[in-house]
PDB file of N, CA and C in Angstrom:
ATOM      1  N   UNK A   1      -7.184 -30.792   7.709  1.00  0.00           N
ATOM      2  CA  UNK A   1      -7.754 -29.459   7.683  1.00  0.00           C
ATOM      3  C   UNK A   1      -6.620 -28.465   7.454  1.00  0.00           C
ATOM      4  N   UNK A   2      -6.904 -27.326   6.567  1.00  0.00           N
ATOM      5  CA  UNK A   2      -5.928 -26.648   6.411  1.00  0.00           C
ATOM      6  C   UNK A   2      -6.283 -25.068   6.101  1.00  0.00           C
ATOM      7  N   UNK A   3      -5.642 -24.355   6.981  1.00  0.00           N
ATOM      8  CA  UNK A   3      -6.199 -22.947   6.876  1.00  0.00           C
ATOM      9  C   UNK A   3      -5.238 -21.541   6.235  1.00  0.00           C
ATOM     10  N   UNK A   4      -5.862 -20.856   5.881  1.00  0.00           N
ATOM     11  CA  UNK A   4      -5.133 -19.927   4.760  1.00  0.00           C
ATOM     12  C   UNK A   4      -5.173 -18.366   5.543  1.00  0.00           C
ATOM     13  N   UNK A   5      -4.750 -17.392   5.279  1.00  0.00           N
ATOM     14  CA  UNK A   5      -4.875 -16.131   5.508  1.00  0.00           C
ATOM     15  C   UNK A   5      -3.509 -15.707   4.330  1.00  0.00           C
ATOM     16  N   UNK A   6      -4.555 -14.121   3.861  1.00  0.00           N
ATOM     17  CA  UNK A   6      -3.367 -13.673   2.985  1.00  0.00           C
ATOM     18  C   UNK A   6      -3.858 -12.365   3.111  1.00  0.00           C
ATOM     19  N   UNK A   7      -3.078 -11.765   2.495  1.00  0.00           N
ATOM     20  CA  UNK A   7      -3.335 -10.058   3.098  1.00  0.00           C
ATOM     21  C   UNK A   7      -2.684  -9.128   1.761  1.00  0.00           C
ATOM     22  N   UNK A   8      -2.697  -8.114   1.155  1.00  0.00           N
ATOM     23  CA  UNK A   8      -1.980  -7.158   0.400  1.00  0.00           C
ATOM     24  C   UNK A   8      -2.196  -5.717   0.864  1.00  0.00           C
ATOM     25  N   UNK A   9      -1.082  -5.146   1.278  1.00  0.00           N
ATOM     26  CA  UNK A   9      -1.767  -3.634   1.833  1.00  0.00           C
ATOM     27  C   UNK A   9      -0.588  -2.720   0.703  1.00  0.00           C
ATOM     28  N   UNK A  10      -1.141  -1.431  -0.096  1.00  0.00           N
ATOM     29  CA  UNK A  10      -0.487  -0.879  -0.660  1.00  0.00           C
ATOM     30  C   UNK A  10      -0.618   0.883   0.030  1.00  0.00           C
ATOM     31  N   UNK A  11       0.449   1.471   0.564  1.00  0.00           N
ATOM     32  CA  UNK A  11       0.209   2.927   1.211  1.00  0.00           C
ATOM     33  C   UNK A  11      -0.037   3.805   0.474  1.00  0.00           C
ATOM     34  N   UNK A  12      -0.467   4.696   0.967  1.00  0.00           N
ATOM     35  CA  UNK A  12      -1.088   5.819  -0.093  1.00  0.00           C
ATOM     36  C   UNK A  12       0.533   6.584  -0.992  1.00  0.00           C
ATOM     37  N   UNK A  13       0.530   7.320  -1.858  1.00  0.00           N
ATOM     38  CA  UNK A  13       1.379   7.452  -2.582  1.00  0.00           C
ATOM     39  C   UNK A  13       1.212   9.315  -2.789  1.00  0.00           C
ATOM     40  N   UNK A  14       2.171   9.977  -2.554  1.00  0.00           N
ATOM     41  CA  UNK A  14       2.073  11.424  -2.675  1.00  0.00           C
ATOM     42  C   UNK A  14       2.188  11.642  -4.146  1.00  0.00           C
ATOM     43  N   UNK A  15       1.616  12.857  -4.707  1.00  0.00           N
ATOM     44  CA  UNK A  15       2.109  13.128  -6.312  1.00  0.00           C
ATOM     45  C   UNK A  15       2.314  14.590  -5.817  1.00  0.00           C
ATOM     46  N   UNK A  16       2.987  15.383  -6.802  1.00  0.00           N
ATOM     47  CA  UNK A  16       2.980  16.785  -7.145  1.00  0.00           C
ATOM     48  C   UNK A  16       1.392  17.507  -7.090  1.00  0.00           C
ATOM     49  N   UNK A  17       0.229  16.894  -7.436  1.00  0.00           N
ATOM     50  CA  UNK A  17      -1.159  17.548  -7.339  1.00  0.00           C
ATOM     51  C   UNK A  17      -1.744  17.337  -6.092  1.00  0.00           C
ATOM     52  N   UNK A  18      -1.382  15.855  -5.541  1.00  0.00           N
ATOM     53  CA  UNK A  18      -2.319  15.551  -4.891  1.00  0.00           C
ATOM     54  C   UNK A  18      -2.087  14.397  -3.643  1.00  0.00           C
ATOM     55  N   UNK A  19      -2.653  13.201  -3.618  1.00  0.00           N
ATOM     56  CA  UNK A  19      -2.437  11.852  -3.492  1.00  0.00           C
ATOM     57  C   UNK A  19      -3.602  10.817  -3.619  1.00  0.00           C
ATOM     58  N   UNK A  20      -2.594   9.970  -3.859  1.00  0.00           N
ATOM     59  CA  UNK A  20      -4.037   8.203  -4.331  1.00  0.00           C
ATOM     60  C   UNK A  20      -4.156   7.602  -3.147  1.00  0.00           C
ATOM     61  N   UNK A  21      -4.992   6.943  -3.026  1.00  0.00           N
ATOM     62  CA  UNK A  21      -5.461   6.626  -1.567  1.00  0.00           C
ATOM     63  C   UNK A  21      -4.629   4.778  -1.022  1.00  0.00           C
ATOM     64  N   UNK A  22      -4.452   4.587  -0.086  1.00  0.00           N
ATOM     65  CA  UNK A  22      -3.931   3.273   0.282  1.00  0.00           C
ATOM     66  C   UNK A  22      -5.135   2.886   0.291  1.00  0.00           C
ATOM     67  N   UNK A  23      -4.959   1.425   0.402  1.00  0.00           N
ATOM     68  CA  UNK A  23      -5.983  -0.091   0.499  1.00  0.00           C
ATOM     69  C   UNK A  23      -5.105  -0.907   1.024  1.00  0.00           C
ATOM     70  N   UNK A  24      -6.261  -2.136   1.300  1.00  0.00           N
ATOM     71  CA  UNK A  24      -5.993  -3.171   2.234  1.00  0.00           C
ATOM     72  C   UNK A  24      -7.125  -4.236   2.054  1.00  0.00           C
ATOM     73  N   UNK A  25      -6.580  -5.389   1.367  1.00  0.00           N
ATOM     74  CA  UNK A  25      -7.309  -6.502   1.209  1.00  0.00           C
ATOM     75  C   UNK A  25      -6.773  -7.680   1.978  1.00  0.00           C
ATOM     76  N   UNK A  26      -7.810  -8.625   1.997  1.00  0.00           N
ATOM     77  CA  UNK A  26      -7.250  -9.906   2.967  1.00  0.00           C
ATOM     78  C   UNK A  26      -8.243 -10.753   2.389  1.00  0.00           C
ATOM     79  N   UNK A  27      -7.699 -12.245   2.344  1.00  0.00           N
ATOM     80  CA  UNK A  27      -8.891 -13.685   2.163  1.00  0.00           C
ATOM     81  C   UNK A  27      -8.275 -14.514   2.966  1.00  0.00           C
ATOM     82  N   UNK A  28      -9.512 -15.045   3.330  1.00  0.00           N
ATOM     83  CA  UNK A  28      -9.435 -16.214   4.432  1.00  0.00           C
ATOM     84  C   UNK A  28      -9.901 -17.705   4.097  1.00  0.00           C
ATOM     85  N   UNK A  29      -9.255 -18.451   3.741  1.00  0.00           N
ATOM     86  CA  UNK A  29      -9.792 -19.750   3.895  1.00  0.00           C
ATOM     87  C   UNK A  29      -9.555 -21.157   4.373  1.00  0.00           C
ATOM     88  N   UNK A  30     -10.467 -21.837   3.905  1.00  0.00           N
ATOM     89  CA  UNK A  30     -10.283 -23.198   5.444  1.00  0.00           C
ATOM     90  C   UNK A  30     -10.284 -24.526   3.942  1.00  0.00           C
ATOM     91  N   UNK A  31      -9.770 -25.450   4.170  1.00  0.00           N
ATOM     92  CA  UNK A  31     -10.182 -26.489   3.229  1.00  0.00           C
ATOM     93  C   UNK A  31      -9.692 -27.912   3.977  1.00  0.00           C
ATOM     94  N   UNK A  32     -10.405 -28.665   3.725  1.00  0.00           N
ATOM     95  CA  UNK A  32     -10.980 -29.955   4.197  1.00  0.00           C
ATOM     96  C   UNK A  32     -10.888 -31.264   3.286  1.00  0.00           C
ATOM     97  N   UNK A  33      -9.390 -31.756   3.481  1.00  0.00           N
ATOM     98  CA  UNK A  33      -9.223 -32.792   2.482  1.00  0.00           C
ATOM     99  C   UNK A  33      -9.926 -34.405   3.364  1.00  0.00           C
ATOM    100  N   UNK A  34     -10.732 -35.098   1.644  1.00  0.00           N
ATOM    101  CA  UNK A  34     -10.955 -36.170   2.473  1.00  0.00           C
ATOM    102  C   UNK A  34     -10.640 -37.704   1.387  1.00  0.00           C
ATOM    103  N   UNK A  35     -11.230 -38.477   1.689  1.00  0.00           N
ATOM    104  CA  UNK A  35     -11.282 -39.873   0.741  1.00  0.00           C
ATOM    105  C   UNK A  35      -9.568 -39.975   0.518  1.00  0.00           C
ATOM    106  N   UNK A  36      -9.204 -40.417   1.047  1.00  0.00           N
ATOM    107  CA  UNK A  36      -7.766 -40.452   1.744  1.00  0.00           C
ATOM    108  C   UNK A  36      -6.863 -39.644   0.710  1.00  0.00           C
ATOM    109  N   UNK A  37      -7.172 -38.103   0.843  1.00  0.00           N
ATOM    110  CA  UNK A  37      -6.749 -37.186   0.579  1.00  0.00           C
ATOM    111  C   UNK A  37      -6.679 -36.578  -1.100  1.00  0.00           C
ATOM    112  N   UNK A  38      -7.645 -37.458  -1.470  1.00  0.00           N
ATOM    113  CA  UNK A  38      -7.786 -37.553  -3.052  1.00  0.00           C
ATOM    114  C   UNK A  38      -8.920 -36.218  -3.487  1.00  0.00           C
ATOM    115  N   UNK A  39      -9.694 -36.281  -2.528  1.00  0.00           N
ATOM    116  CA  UNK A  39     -10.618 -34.895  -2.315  1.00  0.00           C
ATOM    117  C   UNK A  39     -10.946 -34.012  -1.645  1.00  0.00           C
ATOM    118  N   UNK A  40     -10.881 -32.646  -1.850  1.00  0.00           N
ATOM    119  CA  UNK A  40     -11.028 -31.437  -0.940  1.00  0.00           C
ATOM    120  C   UNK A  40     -12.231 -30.399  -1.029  1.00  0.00           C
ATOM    121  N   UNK A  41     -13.081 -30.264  -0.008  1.00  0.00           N
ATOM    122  CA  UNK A  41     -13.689 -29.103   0.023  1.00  0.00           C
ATOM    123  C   UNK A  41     -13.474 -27.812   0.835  1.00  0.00           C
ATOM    124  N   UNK A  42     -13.511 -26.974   0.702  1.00  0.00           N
ATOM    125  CA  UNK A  42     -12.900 -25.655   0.866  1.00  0.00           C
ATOM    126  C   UNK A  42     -13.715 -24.521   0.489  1.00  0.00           C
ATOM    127  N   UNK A  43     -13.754 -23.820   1.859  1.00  0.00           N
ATOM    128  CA  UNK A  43     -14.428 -22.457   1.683  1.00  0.00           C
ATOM    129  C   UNK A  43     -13.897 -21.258   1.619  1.00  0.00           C
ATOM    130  N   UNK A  44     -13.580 -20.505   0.818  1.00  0.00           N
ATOM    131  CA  UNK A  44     -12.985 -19.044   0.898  1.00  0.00           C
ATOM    132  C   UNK A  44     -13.707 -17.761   0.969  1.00  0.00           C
ATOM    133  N   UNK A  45     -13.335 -16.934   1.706  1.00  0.00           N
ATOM    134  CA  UNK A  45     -13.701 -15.762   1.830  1.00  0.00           C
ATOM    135  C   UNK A  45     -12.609 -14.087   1.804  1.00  0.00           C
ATOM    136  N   UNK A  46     -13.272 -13.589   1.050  1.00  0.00           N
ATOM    137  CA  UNK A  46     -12.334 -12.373   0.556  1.00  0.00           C
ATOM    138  C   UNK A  46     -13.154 -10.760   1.366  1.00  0.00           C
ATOM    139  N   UNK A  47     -12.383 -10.416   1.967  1.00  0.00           N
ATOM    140  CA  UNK A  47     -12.809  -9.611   2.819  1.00  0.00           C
ATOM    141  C   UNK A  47     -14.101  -9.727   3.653  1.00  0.00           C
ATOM    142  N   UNK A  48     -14.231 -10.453   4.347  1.00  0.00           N
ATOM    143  CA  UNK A  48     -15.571 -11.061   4.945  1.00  0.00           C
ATOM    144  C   UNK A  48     -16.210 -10.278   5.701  1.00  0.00           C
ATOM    145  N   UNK A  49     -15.361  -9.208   6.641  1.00  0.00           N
ATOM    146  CA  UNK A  49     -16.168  -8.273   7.552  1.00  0.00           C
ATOM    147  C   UNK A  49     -15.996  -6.823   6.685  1.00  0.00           C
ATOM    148  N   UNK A  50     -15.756  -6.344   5.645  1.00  0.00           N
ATOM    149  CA  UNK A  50     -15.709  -4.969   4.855  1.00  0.00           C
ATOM    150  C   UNK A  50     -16.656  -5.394   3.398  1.00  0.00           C
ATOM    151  N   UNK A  51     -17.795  -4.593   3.612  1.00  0.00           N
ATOM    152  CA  UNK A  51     -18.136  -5.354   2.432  1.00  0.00           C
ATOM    153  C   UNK A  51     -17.884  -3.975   1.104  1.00  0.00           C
ATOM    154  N   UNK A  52     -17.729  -2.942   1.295  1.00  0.00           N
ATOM    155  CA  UNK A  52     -16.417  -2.019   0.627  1.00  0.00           C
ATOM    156  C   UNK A  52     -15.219  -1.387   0.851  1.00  0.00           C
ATOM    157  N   UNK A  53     -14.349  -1.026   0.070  1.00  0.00           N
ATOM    158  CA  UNK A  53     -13.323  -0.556   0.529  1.00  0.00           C
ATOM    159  C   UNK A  53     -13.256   0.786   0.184  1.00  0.00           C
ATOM    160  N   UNK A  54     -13.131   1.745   1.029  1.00  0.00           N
ATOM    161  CA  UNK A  54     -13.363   3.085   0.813  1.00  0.00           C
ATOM    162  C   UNK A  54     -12.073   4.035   0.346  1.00  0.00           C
ATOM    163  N   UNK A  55     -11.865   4.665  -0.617  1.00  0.00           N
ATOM    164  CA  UNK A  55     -10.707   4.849  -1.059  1.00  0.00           C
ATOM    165  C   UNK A  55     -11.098   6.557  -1.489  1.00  0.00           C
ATOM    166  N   UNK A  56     -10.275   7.562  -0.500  1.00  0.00           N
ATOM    167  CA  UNK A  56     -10.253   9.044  -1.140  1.00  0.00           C
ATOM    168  C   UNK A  56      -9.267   9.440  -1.466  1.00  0.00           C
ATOM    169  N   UNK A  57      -8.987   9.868  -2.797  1.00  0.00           N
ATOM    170  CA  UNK A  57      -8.024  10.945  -3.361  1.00  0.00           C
ATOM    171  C   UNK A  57      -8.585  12.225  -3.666  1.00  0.00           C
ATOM    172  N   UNK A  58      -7.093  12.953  -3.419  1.00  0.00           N
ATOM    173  CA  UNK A  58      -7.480  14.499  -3.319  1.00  0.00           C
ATOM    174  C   UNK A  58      -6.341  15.427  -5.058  1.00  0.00           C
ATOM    175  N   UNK A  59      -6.982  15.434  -5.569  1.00  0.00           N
ATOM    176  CA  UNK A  59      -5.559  16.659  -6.293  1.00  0.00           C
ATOM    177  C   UNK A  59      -6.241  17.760  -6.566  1.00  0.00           C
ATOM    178  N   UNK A  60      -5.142  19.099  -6.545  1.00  0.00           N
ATOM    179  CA  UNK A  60      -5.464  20.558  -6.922  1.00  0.00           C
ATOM    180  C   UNK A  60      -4.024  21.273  -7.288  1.00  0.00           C
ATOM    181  N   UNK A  61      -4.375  22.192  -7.931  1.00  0.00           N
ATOM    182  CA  UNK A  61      -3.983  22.593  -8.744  1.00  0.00           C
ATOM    183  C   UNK A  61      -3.968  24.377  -8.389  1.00  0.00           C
ATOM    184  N   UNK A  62      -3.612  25.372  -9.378  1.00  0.00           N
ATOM    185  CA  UNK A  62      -3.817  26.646  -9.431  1.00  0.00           C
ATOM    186  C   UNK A  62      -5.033  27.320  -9.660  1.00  0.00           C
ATOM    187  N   UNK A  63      -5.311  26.815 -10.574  1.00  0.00           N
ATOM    188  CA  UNK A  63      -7.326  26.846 -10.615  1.00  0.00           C
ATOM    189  C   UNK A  63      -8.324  26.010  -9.777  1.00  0.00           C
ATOM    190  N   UNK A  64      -8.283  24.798  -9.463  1.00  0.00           N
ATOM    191  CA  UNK A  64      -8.978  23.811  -9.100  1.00  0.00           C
ATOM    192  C   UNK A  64      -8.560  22.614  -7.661  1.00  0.00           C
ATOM    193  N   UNK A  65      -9.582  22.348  -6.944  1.00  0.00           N
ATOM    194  CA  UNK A  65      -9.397  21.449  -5.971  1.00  0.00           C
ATOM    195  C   UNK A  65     -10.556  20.466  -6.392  1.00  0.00           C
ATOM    196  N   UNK A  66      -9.846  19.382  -6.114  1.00  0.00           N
ATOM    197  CA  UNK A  66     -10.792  17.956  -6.024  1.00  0.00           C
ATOM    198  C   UNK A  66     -10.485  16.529  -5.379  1.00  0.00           C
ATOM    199  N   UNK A  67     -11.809  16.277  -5.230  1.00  0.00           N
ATOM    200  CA  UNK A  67     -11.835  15.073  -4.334  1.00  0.00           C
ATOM    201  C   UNK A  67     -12.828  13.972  -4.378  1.00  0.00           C
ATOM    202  N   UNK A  68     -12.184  12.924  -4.867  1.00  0.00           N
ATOM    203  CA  UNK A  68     -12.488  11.580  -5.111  1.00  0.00           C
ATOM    204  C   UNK A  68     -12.763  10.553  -4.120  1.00  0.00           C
ATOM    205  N   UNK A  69     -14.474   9.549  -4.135  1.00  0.00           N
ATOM    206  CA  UNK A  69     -14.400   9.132  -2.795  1.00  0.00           C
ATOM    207  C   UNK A  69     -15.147   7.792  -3.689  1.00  0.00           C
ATOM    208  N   UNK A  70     -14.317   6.921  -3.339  1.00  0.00           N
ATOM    209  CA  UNK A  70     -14.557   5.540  -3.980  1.00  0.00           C
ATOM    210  C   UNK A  70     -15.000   4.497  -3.304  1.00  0.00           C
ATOM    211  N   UNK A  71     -16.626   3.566  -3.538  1.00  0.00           N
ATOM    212  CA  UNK A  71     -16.628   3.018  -2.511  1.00  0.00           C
ATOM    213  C   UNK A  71     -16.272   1.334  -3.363  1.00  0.00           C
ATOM    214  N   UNK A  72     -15.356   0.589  -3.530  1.00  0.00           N
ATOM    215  CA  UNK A  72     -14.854  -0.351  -4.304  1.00  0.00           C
ATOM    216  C   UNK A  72     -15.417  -1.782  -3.504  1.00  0.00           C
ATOM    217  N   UNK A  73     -16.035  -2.373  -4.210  1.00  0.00           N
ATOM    218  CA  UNK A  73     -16.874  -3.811  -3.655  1.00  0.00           C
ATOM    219  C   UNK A  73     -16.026  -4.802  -4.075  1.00  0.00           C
ATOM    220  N   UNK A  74     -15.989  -5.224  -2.776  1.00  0.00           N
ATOM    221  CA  UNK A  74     -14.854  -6.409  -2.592  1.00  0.00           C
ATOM    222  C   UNK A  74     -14.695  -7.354  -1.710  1.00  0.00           C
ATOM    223  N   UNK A  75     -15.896  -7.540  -1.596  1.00  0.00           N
ATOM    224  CA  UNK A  75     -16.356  -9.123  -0.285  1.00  0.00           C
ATOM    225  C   UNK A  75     -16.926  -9.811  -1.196  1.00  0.00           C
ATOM    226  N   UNK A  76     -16.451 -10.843  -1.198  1.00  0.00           N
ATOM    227  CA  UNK A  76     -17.129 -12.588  -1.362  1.00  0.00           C
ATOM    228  C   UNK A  76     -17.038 -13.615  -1.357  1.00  0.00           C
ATOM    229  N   UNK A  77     -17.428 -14.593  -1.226  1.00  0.00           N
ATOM    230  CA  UNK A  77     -17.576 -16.033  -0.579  1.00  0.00           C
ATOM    231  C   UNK A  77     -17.620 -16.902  -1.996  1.00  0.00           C
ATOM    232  N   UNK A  78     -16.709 -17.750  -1.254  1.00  0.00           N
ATOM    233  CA  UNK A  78     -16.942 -19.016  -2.552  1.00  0.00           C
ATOM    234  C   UNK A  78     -16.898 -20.189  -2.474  1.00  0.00           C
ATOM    235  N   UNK A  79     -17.107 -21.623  -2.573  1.00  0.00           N
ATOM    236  CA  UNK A  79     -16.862 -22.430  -2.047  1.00  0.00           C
ATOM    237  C   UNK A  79     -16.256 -23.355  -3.508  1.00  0.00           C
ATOM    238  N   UNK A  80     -15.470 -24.099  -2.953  1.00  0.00           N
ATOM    239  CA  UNK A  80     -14.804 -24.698  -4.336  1.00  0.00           C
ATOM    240  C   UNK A  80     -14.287 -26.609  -3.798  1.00  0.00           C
ATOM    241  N   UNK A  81     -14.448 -27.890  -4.713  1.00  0.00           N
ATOM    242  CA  UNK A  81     -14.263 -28.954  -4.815  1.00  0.00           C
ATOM    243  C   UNK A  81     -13.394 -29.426  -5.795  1.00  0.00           C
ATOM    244  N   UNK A  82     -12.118 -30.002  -4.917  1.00  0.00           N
ATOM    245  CA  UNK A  82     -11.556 -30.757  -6.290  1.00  0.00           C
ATOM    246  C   UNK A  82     -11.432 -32.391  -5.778  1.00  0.00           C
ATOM    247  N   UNK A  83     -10.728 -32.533  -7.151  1.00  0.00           N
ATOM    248  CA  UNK A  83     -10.920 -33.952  -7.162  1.00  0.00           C
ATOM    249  C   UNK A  83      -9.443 -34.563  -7.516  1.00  0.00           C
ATOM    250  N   UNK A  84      -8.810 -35.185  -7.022  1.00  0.00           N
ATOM    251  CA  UNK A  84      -7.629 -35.612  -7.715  1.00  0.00           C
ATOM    252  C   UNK A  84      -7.631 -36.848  -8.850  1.00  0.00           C
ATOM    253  N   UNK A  85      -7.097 -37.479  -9.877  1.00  0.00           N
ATOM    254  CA  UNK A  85      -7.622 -38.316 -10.794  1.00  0.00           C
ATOM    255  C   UNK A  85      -6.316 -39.093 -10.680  1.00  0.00           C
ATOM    256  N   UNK A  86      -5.962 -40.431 -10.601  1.00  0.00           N
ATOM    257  CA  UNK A  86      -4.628 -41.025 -11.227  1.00  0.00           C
ATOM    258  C   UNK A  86      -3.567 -40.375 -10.125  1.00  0.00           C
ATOM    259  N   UNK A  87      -2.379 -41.239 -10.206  1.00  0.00           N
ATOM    260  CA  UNK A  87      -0.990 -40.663  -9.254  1.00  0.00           C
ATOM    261  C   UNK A  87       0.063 -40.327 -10.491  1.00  0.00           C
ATOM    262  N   UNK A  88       0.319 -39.496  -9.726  1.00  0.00           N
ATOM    263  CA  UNK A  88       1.437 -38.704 -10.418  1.00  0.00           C
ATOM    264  C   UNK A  88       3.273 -39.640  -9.628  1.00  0.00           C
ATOM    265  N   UNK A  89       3.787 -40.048 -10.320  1.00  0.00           N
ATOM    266  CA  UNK A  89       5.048 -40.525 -10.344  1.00  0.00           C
ATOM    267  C   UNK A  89       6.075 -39.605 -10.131  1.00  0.00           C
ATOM    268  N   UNK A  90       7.425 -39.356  -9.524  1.00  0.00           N
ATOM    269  CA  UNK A  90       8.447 -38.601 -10.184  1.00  0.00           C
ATOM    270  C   UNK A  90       9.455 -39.530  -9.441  1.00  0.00           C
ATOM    271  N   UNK A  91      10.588 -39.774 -10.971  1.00  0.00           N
ATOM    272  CA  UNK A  91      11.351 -40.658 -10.421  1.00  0.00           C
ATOM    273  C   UNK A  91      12.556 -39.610 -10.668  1.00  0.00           C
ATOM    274  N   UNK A  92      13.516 -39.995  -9.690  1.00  0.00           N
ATOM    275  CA  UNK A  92      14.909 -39.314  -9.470  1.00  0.00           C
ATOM    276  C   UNK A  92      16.283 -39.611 -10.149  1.00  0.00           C
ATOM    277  N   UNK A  93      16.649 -39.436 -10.782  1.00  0.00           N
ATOM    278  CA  UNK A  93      17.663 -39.854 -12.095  1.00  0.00           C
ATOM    279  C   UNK A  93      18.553 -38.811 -12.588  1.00  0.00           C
ATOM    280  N   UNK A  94      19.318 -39.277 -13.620  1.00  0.00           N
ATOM    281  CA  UNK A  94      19.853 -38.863 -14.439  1.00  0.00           C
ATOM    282  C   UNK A  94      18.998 -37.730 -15.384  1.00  0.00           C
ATOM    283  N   UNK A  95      19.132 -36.946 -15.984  1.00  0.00           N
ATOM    284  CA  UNK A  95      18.567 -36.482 -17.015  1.00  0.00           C
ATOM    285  C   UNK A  95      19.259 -37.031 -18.823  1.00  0.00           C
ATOM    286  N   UNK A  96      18.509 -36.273 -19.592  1.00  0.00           N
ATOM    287  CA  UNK A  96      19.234 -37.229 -20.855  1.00  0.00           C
ATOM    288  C   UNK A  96      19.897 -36.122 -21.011  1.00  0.00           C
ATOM    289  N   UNK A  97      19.941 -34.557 -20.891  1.00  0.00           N
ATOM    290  CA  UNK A  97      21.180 -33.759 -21.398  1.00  0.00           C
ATOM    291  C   UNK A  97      22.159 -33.345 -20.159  1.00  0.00           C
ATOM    292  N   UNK A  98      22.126 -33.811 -19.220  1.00  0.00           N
ATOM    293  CA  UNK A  98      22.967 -33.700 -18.207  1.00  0.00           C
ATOM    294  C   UNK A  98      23.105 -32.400 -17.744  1.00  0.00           C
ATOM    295  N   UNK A  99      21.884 -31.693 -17.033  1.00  0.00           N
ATOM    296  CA  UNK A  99      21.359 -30.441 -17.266  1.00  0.00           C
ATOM    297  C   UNK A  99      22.763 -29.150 -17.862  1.00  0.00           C
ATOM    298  N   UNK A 100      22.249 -29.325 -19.227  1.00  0.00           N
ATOM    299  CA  UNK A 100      23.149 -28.434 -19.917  1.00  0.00           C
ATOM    300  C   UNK A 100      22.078 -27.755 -20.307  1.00  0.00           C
ATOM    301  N   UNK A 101      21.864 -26.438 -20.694  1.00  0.00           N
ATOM    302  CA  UNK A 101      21.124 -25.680 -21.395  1.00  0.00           C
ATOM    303  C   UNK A 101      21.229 -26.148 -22.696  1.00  0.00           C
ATOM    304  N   UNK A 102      19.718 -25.993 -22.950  1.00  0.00           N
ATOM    305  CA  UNK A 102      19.763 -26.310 -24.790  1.00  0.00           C
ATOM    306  C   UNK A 102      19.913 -24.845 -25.696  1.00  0.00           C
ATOM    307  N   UNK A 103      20.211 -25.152 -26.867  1.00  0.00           N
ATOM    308  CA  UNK A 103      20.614 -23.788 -27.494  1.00  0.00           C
ATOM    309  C   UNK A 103      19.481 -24.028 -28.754  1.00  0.00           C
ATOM    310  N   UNK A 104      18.838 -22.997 -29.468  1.00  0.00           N
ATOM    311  CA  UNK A 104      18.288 -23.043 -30.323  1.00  0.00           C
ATOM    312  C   UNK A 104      19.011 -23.316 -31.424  1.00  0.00           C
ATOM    313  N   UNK A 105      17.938 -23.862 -32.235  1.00  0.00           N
ATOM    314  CA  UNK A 105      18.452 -24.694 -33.459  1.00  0.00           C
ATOM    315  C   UNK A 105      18.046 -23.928 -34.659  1.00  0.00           C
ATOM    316  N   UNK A 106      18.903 -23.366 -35.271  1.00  0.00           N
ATOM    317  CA  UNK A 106      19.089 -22.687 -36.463  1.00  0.00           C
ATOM    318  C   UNK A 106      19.037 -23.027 -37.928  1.00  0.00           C
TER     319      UNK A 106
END
């Protein structure tokens, strides 16, 4: 069993008119490897308790004031299955250019 949390928060940002509003997203998920680890099911969820994110900006000016009120949809659920096919090998060695950078060929 294996569990996830991730998060991005960006702060609000001042301008000369006005300012843009901060946000804050997060997903959560759980996944469940099985058949001796060859397959996984897994549930994710992206903002699970906000089902918008409310975002106000303000700018004004010499003539004019205004204000922006955004309601941005951003919850949902997904559930996802993989499958692994064949093993993957990696053997430990030498390389054939003896890690030298290659140079383009002219």
């Amino acid at each position: 069993m294996t569990a996830e949390i991730f998060g991005n928060y960006r702060s609000s940002q001042k301008n000369l008119q006005g300012d843009r509003p901060s946000s804050f997203f997060y997903n959560l998920a759980v996944r469940k490897k099985f058949w001796h680890k060859a397959a996984s099911l897994g549930v994710t969820m992206a903002n699970p308790f906000n089902k918008y994110m409310k975002q106000r900006s303000t700018k004004f000016g010499e003539s004019f004031n205004q204000v922006n009120i955004r309601d941005v949809p951003v919850q949902s659920f997904g559930i996802s299955l993989s499958y692994k096919f064949g093993k993957l090998e990696i053997k430990k060695g030498e390389s054939d250019h003896n890690n030298e950078p290659q140079l383009p060929a002219i």
